[in-house]
N, C-alpha and C. Protein backbone atom coordinates (compact mmCIF):
# COMPACT_ATOMS: atom_id res chain seq x y z
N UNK A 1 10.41 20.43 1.78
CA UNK A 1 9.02 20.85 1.82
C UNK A 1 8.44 20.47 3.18
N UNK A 2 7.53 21.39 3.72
CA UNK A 2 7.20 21.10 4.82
C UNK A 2 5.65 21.13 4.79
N UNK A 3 4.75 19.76 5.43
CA UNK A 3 3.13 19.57 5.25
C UNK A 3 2.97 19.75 6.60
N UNK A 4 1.51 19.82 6.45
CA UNK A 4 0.65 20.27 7.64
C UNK A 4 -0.86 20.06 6.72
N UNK A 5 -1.10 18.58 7.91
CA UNK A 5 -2.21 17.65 7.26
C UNK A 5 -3.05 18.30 8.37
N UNK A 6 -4.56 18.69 7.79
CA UNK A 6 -5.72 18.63 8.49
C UNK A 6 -7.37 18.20 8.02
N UNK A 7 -7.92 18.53 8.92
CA UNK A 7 -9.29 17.59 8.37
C UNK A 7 -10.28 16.62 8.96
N UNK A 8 -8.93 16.03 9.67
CA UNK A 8 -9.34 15.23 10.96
C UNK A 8 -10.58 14.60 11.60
N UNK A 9 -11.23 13.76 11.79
CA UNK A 9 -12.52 14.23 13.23
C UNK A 9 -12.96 12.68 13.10
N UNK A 10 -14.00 13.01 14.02
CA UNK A 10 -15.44 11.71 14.46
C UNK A 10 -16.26 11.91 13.47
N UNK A 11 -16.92 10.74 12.77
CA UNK A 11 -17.97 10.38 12.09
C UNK A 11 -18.50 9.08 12.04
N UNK A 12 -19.68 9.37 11.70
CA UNK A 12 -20.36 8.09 11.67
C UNK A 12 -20.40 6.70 10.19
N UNK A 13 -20.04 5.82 10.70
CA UNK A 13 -20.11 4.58 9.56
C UNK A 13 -21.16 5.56 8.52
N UNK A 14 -20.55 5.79 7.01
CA UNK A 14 -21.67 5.98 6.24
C UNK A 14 -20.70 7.51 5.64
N UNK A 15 -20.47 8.35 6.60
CA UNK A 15 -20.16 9.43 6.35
C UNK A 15 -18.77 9.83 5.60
N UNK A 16 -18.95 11.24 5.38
CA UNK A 16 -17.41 11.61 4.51
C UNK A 16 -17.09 12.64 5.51
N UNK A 17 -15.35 12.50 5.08
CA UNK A 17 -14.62 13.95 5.44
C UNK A 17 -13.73 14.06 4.69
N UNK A 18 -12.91 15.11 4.43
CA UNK A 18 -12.37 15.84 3.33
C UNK A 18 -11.09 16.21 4.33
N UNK A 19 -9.93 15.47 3.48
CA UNK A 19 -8.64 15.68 4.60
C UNK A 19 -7.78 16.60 3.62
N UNK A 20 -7.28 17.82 4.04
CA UNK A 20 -6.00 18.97 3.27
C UNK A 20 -4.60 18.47 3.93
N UNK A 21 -3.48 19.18 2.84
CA UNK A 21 -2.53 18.65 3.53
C UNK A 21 -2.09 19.85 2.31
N UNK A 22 -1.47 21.25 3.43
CA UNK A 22 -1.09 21.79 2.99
C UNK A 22 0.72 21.69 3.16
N UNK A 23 1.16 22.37 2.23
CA UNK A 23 2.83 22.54 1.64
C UNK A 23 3.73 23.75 1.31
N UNK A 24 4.57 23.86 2.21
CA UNK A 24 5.42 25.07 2.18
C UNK A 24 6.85 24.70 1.87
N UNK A 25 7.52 25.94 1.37
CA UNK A 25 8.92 25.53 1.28
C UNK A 25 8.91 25.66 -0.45
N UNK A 26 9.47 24.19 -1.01
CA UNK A 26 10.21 24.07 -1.88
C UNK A 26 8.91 24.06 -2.85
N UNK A 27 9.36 23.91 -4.12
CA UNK A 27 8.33 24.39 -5.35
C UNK A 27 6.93 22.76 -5.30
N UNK A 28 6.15 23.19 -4.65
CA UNK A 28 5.36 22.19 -4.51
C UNK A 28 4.74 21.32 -5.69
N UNK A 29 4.78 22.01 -6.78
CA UNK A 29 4.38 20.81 -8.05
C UNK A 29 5.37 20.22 -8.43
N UNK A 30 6.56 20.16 -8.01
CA UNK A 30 7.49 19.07 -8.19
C UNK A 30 7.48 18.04 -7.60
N UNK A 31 6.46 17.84 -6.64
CA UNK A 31 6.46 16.14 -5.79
C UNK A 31 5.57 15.27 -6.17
N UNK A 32 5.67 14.60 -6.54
CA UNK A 32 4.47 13.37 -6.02
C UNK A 32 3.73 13.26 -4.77
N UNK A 33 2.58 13.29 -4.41
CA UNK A 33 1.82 13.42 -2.98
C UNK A 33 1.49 11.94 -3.15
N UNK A 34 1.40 11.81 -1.26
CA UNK A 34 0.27 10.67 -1.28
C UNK A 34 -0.41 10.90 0.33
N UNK A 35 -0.85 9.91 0.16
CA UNK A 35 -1.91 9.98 1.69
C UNK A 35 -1.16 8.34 2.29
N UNK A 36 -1.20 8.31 3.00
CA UNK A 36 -0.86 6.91 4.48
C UNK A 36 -2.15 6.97 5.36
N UNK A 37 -2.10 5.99 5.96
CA UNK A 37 -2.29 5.75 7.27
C UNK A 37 -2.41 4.63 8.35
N UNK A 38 -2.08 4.85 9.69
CA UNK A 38 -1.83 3.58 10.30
C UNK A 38 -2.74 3.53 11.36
N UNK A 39 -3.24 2.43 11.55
CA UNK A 39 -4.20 2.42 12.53
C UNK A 39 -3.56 1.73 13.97
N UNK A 40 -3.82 1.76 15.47
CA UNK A 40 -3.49 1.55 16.48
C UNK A 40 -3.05 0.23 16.23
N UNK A 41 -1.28 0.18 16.31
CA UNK A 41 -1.34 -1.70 16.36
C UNK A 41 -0.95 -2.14 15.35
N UNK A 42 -0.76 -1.26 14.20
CA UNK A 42 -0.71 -1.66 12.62
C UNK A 42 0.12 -0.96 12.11
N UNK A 43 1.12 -1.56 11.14
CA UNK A 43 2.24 -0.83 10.45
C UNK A 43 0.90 0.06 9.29
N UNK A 44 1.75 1.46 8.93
CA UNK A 44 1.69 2.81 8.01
C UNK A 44 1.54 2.12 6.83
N UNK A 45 0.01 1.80 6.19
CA UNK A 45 -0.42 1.44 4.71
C UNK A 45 -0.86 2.62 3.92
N UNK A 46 -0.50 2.26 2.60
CA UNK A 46 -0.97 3.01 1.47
C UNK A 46 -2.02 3.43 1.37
N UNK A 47 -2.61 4.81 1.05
CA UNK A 47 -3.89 5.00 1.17
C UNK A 47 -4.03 5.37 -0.47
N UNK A 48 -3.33 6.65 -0.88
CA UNK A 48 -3.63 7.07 -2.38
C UNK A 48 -2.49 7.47 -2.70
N UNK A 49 -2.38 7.80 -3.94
CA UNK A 49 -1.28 8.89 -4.37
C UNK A 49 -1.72 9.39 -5.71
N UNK A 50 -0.78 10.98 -6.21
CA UNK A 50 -1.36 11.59 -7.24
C UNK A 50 0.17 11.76 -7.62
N UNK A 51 0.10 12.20 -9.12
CA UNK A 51 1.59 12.34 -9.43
C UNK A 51 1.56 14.43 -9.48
N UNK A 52 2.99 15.13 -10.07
CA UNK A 52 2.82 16.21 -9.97
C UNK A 52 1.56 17.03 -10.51
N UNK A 53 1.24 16.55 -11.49
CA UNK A 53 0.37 17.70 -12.46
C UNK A 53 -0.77 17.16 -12.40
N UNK A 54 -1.29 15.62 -11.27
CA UNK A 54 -3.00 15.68 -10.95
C UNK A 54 -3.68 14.54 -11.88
N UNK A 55 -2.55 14.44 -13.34
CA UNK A 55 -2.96 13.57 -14.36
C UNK A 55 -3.18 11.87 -13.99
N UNK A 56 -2.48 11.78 -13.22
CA UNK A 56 -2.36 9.98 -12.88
C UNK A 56 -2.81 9.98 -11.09
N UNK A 57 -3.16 8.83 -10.52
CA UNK A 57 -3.79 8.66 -9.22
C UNK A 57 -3.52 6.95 -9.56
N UNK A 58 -2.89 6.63 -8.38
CA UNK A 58 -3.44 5.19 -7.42
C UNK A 58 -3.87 5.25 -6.12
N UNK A 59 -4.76 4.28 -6.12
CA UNK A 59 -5.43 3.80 -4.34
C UNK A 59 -4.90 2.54 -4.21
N UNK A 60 -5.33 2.30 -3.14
CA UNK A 60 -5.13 1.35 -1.99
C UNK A 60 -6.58 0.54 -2.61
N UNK A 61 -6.67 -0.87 -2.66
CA UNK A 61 -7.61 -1.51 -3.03
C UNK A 61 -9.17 -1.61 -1.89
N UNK A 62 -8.44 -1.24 -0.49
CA UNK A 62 -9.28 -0.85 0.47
C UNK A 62 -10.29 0.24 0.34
N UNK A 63 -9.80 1.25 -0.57
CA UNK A 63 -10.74 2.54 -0.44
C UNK A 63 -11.08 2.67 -2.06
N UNK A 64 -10.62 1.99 -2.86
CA UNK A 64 -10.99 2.56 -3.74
C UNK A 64 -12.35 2.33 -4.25
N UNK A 65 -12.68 3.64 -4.84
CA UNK A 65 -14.60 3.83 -5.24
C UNK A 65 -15.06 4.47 -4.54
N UNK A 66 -14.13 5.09 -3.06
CA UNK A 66 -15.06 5.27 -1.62
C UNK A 66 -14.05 6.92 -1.91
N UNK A 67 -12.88 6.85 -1.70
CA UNK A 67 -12.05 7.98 -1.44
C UNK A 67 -11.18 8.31 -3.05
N UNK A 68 -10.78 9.57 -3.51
CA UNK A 68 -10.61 10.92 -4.02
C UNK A 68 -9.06 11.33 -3.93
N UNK A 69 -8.39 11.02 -4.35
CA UNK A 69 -7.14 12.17 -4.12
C UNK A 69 -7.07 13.10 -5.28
N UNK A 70 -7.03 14.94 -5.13
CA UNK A 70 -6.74 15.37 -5.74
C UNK A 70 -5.87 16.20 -5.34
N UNK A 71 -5.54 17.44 -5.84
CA UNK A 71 -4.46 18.62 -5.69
C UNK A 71 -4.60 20.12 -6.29
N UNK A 72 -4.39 21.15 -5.54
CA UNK A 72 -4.41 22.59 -6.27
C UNK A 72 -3.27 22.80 -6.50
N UNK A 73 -2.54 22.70 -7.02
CA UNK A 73 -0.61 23.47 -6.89
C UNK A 73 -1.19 25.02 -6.95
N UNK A 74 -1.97 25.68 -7.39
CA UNK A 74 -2.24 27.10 -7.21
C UNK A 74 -1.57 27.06 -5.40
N UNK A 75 -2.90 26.53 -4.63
CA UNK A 75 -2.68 26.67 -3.17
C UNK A 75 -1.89 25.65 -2.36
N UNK A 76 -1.24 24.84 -3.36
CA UNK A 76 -0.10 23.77 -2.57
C UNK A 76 -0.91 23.20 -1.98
N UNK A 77 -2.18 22.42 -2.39
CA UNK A 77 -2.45 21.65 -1.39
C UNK A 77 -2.93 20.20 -1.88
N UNK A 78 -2.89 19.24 -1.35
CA UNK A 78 -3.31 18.21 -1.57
C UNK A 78 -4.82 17.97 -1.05
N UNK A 79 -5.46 17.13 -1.47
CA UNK A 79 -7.24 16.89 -0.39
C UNK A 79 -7.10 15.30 -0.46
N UNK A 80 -7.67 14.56 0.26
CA UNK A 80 -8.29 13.29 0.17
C UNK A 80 -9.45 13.35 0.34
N UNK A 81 -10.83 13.33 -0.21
CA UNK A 81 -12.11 13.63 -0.13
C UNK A 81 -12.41 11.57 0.18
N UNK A 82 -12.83 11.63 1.20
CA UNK A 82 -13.60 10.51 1.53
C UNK A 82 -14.74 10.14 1.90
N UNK A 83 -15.14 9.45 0.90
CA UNK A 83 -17.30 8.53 1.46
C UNK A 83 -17.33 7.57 1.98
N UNK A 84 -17.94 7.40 2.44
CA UNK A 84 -18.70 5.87 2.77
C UNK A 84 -17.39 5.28 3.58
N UNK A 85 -17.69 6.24 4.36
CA UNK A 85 -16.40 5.51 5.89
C UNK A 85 -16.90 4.74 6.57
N UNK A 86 -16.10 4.04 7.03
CA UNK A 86 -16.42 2.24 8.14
C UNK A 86 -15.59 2.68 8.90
N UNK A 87 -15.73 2.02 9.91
CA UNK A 87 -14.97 1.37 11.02
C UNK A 87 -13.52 1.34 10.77
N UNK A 88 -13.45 0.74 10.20
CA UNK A 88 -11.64 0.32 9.44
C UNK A 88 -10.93 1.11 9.05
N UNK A 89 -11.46 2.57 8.57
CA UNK A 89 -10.87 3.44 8.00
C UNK A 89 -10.18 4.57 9.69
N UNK A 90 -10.70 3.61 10.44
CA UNK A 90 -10.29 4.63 11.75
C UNK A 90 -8.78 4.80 11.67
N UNK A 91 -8.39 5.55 11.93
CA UNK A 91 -6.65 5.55 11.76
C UNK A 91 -5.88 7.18 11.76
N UNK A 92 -4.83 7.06 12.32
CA UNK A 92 -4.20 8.53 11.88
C UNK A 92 -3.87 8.92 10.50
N UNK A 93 -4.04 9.60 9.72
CA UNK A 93 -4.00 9.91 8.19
C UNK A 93 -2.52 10.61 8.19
N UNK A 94 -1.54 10.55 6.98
CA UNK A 94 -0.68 11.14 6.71
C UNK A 94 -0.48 11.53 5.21
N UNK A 95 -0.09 12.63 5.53
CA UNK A 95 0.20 13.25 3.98
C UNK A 95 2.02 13.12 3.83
N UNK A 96 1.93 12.75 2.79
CA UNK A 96 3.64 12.83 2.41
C UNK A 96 3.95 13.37 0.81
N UNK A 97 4.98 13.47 0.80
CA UNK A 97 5.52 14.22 -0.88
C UNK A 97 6.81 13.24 -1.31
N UNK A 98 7.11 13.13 -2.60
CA UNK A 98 8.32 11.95 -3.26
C UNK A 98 8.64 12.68 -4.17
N UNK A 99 10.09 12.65 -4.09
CA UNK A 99 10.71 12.88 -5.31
C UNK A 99 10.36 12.28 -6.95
N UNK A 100 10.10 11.15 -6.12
CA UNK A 100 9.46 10.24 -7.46
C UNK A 100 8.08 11.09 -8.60
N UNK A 101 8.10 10.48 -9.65
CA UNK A 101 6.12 11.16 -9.91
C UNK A 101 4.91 10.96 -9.11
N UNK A 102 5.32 9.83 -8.84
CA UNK A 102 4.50 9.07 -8.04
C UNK A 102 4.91 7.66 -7.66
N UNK A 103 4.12 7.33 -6.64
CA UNK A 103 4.85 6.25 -5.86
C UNK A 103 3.93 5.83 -4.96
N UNK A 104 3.70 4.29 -4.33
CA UNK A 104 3.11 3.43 -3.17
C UNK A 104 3.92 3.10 -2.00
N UNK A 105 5.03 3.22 -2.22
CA UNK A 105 5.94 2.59 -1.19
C UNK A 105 5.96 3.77 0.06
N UNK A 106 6.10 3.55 1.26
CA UNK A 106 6.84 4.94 1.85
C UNK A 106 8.13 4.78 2.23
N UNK A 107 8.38 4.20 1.61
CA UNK A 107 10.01 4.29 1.77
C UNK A 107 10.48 4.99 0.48
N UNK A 108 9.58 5.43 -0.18
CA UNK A 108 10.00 6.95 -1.49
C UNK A 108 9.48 7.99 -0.81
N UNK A 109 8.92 8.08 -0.02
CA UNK A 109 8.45 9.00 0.54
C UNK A 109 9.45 9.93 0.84
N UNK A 110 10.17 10.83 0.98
CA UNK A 110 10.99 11.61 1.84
C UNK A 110 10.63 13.17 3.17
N UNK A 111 9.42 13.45 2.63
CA UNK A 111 8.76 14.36 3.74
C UNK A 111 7.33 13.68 3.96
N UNK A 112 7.11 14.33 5.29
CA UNK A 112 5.82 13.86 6.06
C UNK A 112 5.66 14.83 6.83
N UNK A 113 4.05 14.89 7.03
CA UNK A 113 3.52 15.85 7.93
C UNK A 113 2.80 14.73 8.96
N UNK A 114 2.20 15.90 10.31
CA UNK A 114 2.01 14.85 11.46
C UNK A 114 0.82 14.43 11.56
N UNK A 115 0.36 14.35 10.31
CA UNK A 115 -0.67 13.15 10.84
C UNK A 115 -1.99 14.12 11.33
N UNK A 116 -3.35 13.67 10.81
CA UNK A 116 -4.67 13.91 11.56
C UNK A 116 -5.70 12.51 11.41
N UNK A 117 -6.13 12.44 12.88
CA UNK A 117 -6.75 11.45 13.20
C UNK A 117 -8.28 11.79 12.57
N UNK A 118 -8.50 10.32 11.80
CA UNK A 118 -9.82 10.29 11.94
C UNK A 118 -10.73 8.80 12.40
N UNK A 119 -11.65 9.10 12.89
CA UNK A 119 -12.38 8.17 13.86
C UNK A 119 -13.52 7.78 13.19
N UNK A 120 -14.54 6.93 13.07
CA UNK A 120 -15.32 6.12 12.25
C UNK A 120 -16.21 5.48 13.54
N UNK A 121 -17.15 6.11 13.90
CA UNK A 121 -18.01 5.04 14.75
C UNK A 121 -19.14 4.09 13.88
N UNK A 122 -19.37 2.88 14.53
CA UNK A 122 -20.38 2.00 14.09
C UNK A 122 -21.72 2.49 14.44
């Protein structure tokens, strides 16, 4: 399966953005999705994950209450809908897919797309 994460951008402490991470190739409701991201300097942490069919979700204890993972399998796509962004959340975002149902680790991970930056000013 091949992703292509977008969504990306500058915002201000306070604000939301809504990250897609679309999926081609292989039958896309067979993966587990999740979201990553690593900030300048910092090993690739857990952000969310959803299992195939949308029913189950974990976060990252950092975002949770603030950020959203859901999924269309109609349009293969994954979203991370995020509020109430800080500073901290600055980082390149990644979308990935697992064989697993779902999963935290990225080392279940087996595809990845490249990443869209998003920025968080104070």
């Amino acid at each position: 399966v091949q992703l292509q994460a977008s969504g990306g951008g500058l915002v201000q402490a306070g604000g939301s953005l809504r990250l897609s991470c679309a999926a081609s190739g292989r039958t896309f409701s067979g993966y587990g999705m999740g979201w990553f991201r690593q900030a300048p300097g910092k090993e690739r942490e857990f952000v969310a994950a959803i299992n195939w069919s949308g029913g189950s979700t974990y976060y990252a204890d950092s975002v949770t209450g603030r950020f959203t993972i859901s999924r269309d399998n109609a349009k293969n796509t994954v979203y991370l809908q995020m509020n109430s962004l800080k500073p901290e959340d600055t980082a390149v975002h990644y979308c990935a897919a697992t064989n697993w149902n779902i999963a935290r680790s990225r080392d279940e991970y087996g595809y990845w797309g490249q990443g869209t930056l998003v920025t968080v000013s104070s």
